[in-house]
Protein backbone atom coordinates (compact mmCIF):
# COMPACT_ATOMS: atom_id res chain seq x y z
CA UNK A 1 17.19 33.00 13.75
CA UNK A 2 14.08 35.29 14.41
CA UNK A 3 11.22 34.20 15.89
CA UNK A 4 9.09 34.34 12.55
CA UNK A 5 11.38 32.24 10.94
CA UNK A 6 11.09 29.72 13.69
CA UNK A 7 7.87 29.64 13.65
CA UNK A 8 7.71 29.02 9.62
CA UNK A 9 10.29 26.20 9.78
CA UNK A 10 7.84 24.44 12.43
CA UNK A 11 4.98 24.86 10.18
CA UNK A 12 7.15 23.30 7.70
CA UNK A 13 8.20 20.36 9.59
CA UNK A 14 3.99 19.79 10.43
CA UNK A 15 2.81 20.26 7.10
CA UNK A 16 5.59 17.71 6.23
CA UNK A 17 4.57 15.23 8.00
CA UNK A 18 0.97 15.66 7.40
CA UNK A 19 0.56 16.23 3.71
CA UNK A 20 4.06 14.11 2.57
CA UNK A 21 4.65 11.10 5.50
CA UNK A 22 0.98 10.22 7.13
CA UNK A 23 -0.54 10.32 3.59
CA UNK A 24 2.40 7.99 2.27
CA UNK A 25 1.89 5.11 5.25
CA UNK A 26 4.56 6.64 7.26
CA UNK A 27 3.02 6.82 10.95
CA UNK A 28 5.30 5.42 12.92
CA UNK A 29 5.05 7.76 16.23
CA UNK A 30 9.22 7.07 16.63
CA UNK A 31 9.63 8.43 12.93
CA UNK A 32 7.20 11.45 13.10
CA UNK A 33 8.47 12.44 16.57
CA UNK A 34 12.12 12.58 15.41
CA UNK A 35 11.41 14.26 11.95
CA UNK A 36 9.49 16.35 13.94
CA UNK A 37 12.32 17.52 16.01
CA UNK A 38 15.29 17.49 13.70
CA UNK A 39 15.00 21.03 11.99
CA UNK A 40 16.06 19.88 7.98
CA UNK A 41 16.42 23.45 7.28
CA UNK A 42 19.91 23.04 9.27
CA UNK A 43 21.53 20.43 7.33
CA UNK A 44 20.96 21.88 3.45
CA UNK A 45 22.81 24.89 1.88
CA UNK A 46 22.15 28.12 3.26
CA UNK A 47 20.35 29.11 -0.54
CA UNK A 48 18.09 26.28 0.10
CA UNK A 49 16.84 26.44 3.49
CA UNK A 50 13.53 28.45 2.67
CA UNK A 51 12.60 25.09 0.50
CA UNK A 52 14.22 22.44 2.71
CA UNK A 53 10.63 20.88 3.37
CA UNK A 54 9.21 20.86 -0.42
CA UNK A 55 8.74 17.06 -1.58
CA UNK A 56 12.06 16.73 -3.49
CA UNK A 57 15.81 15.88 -2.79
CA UNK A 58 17.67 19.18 -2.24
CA UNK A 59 21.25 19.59 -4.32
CA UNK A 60 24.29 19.59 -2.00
CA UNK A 61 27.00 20.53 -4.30
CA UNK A 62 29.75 17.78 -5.30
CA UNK A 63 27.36 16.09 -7.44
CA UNK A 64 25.57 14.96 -4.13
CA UNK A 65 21.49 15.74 -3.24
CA UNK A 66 19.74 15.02 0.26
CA UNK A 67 16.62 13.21 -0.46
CA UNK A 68 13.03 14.44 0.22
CA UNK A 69 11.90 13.78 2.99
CA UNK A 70 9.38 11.08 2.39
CA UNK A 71 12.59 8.74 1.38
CA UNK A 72 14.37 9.35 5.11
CA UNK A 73 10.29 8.63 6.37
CA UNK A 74 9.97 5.09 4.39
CA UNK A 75 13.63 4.57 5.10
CA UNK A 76 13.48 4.93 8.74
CA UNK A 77 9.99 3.07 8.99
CA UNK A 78 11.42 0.07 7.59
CA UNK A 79 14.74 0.32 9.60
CA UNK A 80 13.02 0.67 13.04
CA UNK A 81 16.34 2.38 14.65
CA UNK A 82 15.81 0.95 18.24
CA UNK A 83 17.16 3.28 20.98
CA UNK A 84 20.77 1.84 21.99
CA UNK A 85 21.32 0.40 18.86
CA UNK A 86 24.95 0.88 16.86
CA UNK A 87 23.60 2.19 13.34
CA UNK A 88 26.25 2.97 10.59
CA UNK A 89 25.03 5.55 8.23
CA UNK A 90 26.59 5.81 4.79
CA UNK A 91 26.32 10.02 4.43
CA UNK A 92 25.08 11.65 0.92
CA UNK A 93 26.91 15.02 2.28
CA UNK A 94 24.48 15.74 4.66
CA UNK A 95 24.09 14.69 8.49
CA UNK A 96 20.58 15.23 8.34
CA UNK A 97 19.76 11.22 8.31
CA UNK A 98 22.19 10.80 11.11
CA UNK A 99 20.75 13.34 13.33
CA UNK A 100 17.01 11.27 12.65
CA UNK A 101 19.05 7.94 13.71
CA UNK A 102 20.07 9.84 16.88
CA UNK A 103 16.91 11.56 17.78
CA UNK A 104 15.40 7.70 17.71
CA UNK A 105 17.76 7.09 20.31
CA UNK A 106 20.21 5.12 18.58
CA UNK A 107 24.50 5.48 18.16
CA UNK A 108 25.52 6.48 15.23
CA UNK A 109 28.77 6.33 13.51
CA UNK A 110 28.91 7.95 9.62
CA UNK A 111 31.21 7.38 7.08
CA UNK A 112 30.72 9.38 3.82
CA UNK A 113 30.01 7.51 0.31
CA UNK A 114 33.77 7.60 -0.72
CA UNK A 115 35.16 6.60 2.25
CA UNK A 116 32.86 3.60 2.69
CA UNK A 117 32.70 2.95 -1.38
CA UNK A 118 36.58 2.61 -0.49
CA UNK A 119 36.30 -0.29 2.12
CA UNK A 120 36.90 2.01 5.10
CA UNK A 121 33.73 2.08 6.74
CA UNK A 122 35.45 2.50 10.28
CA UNK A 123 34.50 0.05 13.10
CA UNK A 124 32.41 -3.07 13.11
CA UNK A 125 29.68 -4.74 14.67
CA UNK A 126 27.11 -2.99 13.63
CA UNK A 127 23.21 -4.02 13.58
CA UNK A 128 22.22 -1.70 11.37
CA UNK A 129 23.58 -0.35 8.25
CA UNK A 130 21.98 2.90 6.49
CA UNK A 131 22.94 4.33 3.31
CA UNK A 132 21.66 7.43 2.44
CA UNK A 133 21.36 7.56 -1.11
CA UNK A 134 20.56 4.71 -4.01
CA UNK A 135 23.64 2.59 -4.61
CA UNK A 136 24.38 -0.31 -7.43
CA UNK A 137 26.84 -2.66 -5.67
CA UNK A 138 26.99 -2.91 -1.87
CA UNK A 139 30.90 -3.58 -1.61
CA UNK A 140 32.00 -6.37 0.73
CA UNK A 141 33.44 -3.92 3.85
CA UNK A 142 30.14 -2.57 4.46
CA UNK A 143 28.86 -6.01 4.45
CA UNK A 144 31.91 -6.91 6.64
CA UNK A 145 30.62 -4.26 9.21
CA UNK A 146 27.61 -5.58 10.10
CA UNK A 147 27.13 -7.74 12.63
CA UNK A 148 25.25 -11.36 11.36
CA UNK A 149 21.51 -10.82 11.39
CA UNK A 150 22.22 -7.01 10.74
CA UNK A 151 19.68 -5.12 8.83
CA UNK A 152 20.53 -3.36 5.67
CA UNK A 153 18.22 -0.04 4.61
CA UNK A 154 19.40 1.31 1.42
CA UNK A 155 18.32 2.91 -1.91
CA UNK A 156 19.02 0.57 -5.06
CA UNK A 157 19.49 1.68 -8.51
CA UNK A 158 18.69 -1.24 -10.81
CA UNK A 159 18.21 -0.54 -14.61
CA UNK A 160 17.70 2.94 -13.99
CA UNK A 161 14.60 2.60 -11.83
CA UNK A 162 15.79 3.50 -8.22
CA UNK A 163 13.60 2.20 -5.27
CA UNK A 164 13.74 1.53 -1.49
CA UNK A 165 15.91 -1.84 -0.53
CA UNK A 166 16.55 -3.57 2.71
CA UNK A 167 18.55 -6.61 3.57
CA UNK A 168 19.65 -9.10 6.23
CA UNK A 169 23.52 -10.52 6.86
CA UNK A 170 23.07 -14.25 7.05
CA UNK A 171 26.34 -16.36 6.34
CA UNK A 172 28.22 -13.26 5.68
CA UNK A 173 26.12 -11.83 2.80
CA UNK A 174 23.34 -9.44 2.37
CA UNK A 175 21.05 -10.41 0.10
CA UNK A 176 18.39 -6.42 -1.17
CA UNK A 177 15.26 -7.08 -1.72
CA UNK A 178 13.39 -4.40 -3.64
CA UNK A 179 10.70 -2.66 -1.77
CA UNK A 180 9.20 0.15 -3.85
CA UNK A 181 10.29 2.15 -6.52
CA UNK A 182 10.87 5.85 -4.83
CA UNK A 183 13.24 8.85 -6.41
CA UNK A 184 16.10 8.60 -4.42
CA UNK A 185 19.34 10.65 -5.40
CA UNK A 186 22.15 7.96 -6.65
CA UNK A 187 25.14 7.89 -4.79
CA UNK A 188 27.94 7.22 -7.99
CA UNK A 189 30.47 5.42 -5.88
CA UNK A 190 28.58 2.78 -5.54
CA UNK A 191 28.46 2.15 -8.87
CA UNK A 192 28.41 -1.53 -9.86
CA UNK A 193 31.48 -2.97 -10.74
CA UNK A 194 32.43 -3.02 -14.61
CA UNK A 195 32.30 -6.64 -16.31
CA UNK A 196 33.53 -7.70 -20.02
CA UNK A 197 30.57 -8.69 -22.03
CA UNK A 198 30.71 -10.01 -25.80
C-alpha cells in the first residue's frame, strides 16, 4: 500500500464517520474509535476497495453483500460489545463486523450464515449474538447458544421491509423487537420456514 493510498483510506474512514454515523445518532466513542481503526477497505473485494466507504452495502460474490457502514454503526450502538465479552457473530462473507467486535475489546467466535442456518453455530454460552445481515427466522441453535439474558442484534426481514432488530433470551427464547427500518442485505438462509396455507 503507498502512502497516498493510506492516507485516502483514512480520509475515508473520517468522512465516514462524520457525514454517515455522527449525523445518524451514532456517537458512541467505543463505536467511532473501532470503525475508526478497522480499515473496511481490507475486508471487500479487491474491485471494490476504492468505494468501500460510500453509504451502501458492497457485493461479496455468492449472492452475499457487506452492509454500509451506518448498519455495522446502529448495530454495534445498540449491541454495546463490552470488552471481555464472548460475542458470536453470524458472518455475511465478510470478517469486517468481527474485526469491529474485536477492536471493542470483545472475543469473538464466527460462524458463517450456512453453517449457523444449519444448527452448527459452534460453542455455547454466549452473551451476545450478532448476525450480520437481515434474517426471517432465527433457528433454535443460535438461540441455544446464547447464554439466558443474552442479547440478540440482528437485521429482520419482515414483509419485505428489512430493519434493525434486537432481542433478549429469557426462558430459552428470544423474542426481536423491531427497531428501525434500515437497508440491510438479506441473508437467504435464514429464510422463514415454509407453512401450508389454504
Amino acid at each position: 500500500m503507498t502512502v497516498t493510498t493510506a492516507i485516502d483510506s483514512s480520509a475515508a474512514r473520517r468522512a465516514m464517520i462524520d457525514s454517515q454515523l455522527r449525523v445518524s445518532g451514532v456517537n458512541q466513542e467505543a463505536v467511532l474509535a473501532a470503525m475508526s481503526a478497522v480499515a473496511r477497505e481490507d475486508f471487500v473485494p479487491a474491485s471494490a476497495r476504492g468505494h468501500a466507504y460510500i453509504d451502501r452495502a458492497i457485493p461479496l460474490g455468492d449472492g452475499h453483500a457487506l452492509p454500509a457502514p451506518l448498519v455495522h454503526g446502529k448495530m454495534l450502538a445498540e449491541a454495546a460489545p463490552q470488552p471481555g465479552e464472548r460475542v458470536l457473530v453470524v458472518s455475511c462473507g465478510s470478517n469486517y463486523l468481527p474485526a469491529l467486535v474485536e477492536a471493542m475489546g470483545a472475543s469473538v467466535e464466527v460462524a458463517s450464515a450456512a453453517e449457523a442456518a444449519a444448527g452448527k453455530p459452534g460453542s455455547v454460552g454466549f452473551t451476545l449474538l450478532l448476525i450480520d445481515g437481515a434474517i426471517e427466522h432465527l433457528p433454535a441453535a443460535l438461540v441455544a447458544a446464547l447464554a439466558d439474558g443474552g442479547r440478540v442484534v440482528t437485521g429482520l426481514t419482515r414483509r419485505g421491509v428489512t430493519s434493525l432488530a434486537k432481542g433478549t433470551k429469557a426462558g430459552g427464547a428470544v423474542q426481536l423487537v423491531p427497531l428501525a427500518d434500515i437497508g440491510i442485505p438479506v441473508l437467504a438462509h435464514f429464510a422463514a420456514p415454509k407453512s401450508w396455507s389454504f
